[in-house]
C-alpha atoms as a PDB file:
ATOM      1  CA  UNK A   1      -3.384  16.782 -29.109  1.00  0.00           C
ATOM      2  CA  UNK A   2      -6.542  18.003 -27.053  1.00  0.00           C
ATOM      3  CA  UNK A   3      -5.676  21.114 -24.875  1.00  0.00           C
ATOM      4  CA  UNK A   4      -7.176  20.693 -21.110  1.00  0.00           C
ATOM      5  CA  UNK A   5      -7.427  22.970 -18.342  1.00  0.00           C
ATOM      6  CA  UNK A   6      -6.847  21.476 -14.787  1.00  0.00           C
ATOM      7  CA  UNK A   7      -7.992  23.559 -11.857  1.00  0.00           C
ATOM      8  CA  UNK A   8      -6.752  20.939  -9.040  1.00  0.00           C
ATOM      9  CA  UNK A   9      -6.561  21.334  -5.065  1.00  0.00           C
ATOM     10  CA  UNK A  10      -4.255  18.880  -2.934  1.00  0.00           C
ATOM     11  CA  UNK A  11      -5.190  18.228   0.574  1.00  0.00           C
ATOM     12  CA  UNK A  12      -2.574  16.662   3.310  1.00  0.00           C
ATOM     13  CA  UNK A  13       0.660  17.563   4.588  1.00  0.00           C
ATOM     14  CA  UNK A  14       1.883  19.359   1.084  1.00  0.00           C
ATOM     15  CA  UNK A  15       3.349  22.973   2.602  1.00  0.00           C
ATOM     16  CA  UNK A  16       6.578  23.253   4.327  1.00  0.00           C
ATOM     17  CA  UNK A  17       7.585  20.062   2.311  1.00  0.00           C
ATOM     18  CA  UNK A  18       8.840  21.944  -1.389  1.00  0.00           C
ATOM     19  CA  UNK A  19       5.546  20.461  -2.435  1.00  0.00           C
ATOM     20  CA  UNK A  20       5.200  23.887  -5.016  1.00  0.00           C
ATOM     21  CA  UNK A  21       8.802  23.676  -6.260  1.00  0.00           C
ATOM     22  CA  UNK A  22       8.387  19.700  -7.035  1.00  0.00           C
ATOM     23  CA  UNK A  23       5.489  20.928  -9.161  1.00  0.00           C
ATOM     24  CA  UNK A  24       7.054  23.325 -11.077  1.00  0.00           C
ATOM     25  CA  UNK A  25       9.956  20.802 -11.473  1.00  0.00           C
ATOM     26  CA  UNK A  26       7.788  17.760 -12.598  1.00  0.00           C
ATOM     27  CA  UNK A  27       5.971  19.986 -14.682  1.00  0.00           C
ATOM     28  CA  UNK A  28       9.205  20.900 -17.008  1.00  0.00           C
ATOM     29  CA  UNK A  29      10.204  18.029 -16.604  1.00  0.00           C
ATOM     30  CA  UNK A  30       6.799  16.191 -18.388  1.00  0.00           C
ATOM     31  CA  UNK A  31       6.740  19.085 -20.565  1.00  0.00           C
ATOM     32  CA  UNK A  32       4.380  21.634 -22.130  1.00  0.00           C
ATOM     33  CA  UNK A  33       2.732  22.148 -18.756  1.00  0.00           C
ATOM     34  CA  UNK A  34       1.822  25.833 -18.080  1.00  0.00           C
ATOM     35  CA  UNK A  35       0.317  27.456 -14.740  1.00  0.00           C
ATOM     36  CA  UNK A  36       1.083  28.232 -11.280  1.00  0.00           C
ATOM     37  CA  UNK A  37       0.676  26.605  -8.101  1.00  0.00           C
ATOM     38  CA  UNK A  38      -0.068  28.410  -4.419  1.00  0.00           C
ATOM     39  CA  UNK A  39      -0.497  27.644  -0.922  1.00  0.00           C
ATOM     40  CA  UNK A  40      -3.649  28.274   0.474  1.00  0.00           C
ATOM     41  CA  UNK A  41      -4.703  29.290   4.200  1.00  0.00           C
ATOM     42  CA  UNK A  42      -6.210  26.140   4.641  1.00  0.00           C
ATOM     43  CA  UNK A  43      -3.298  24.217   4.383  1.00  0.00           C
ATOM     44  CA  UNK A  44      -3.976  23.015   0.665  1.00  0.00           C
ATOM     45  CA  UNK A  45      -2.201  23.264  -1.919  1.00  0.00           C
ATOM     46  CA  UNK A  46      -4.119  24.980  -5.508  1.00  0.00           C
ATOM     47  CA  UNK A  47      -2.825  24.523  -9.162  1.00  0.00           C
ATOM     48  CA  UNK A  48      -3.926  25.701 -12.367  1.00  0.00           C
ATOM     49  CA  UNK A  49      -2.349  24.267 -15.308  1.00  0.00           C
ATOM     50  CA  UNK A  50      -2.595  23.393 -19.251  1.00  0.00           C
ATOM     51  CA  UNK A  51      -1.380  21.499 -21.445  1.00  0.00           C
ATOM     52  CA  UNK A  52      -1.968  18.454 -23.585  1.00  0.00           C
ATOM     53  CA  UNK A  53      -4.212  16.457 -21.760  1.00  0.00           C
ATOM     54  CA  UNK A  54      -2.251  13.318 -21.560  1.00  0.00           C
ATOM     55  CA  UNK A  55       0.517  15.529 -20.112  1.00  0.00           C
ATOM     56  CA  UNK A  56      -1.220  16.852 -17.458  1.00  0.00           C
ATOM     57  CA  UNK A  57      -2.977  13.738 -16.435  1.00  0.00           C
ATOM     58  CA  UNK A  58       0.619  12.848 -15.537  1.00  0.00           C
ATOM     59  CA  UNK A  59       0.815  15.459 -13.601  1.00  0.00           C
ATOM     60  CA  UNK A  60      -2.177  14.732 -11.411  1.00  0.00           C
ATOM     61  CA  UNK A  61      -0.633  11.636 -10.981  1.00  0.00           C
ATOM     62  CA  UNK A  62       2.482  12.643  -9.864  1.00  0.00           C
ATOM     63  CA  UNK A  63       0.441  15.079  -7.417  1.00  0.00           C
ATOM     64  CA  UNK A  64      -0.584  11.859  -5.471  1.00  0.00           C
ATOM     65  CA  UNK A  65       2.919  11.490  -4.735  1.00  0.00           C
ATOM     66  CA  UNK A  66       4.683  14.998  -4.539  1.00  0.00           C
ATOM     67  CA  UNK A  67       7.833  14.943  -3.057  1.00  0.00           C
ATOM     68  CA  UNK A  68       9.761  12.852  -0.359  1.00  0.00           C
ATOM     69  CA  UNK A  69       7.949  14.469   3.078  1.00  0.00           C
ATOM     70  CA  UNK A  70       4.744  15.608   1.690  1.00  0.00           C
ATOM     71  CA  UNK A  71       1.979  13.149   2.828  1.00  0.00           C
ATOM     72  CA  UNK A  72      -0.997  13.380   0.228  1.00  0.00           C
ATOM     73  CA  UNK A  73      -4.622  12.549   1.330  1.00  0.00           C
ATOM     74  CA  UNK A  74      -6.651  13.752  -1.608  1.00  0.00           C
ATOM     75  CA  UNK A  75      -6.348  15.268  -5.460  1.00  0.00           C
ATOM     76  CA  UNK A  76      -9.710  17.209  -6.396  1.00  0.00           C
ATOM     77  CA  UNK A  77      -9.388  18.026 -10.245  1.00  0.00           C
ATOM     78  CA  UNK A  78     -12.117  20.214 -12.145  1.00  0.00           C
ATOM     79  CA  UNK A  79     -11.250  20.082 -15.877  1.00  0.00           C
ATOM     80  CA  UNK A  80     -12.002  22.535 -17.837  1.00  0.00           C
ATOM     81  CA  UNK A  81     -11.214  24.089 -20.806  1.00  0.00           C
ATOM     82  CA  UNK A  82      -7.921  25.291 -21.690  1.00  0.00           C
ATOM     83  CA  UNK A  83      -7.437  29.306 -22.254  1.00  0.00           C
ATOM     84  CA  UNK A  84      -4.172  29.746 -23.492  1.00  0.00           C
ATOM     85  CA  UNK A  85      -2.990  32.005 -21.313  1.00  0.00           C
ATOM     86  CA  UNK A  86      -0.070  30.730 -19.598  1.00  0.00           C
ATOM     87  CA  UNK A  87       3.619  30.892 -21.008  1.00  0.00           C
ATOM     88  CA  UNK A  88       5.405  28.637 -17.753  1.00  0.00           C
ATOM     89  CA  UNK A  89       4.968  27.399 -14.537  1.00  0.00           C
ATOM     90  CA  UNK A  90       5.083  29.786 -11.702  1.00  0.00           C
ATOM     91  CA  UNK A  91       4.780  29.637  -8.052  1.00  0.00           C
ATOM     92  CA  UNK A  92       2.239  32.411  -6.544  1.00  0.00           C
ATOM     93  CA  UNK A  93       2.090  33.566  -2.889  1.00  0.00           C
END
């Protein structure tokens, strides 16, 4: 399987909401996701992850959703390619 970076900003109401922590839990629970996730002063949520490609296209899909009180209004993704440098899924502050 083909490797892909995702470099991937959410936009609506996705803080205060576990938005981060659904992440990290959909991402073990699709499997062989790697990254982190943050919150960012603009009230967006950023993720970097990799994995197979098919994986983490599931994952952006899931990101349209998040979990029960987040209201999502947009998913920008910028694939690149993948580095190799991530061993889990982390939430950074």
């Amino acid at each position: 399987m083909e490797k892909s970076r995702a470099h991937i900003f959410v936009s609506g109401v996705v803080q205060g909401v576990f938005y981060r922590a659904s992440v990290v839990s959909e991402a073990d629970r699709i499997g062989g996701i790697a990254g982190w996730g943050r919150n960012l002063r603009d009230g967006r949520v950023e993720i970097v992850c990799e994995g197979d490609r098919g994986k983490v296209d599931k994952l952006v899909t899931w990101l349209w959703k998040g979990p029960e009180h987040a209201q999502v209004t947009d998913v920008e993704v910028a694939w690149k390619k993948a580095t190799g440098e991530f061993s889990n899924f982390d939430i950074r502050l």
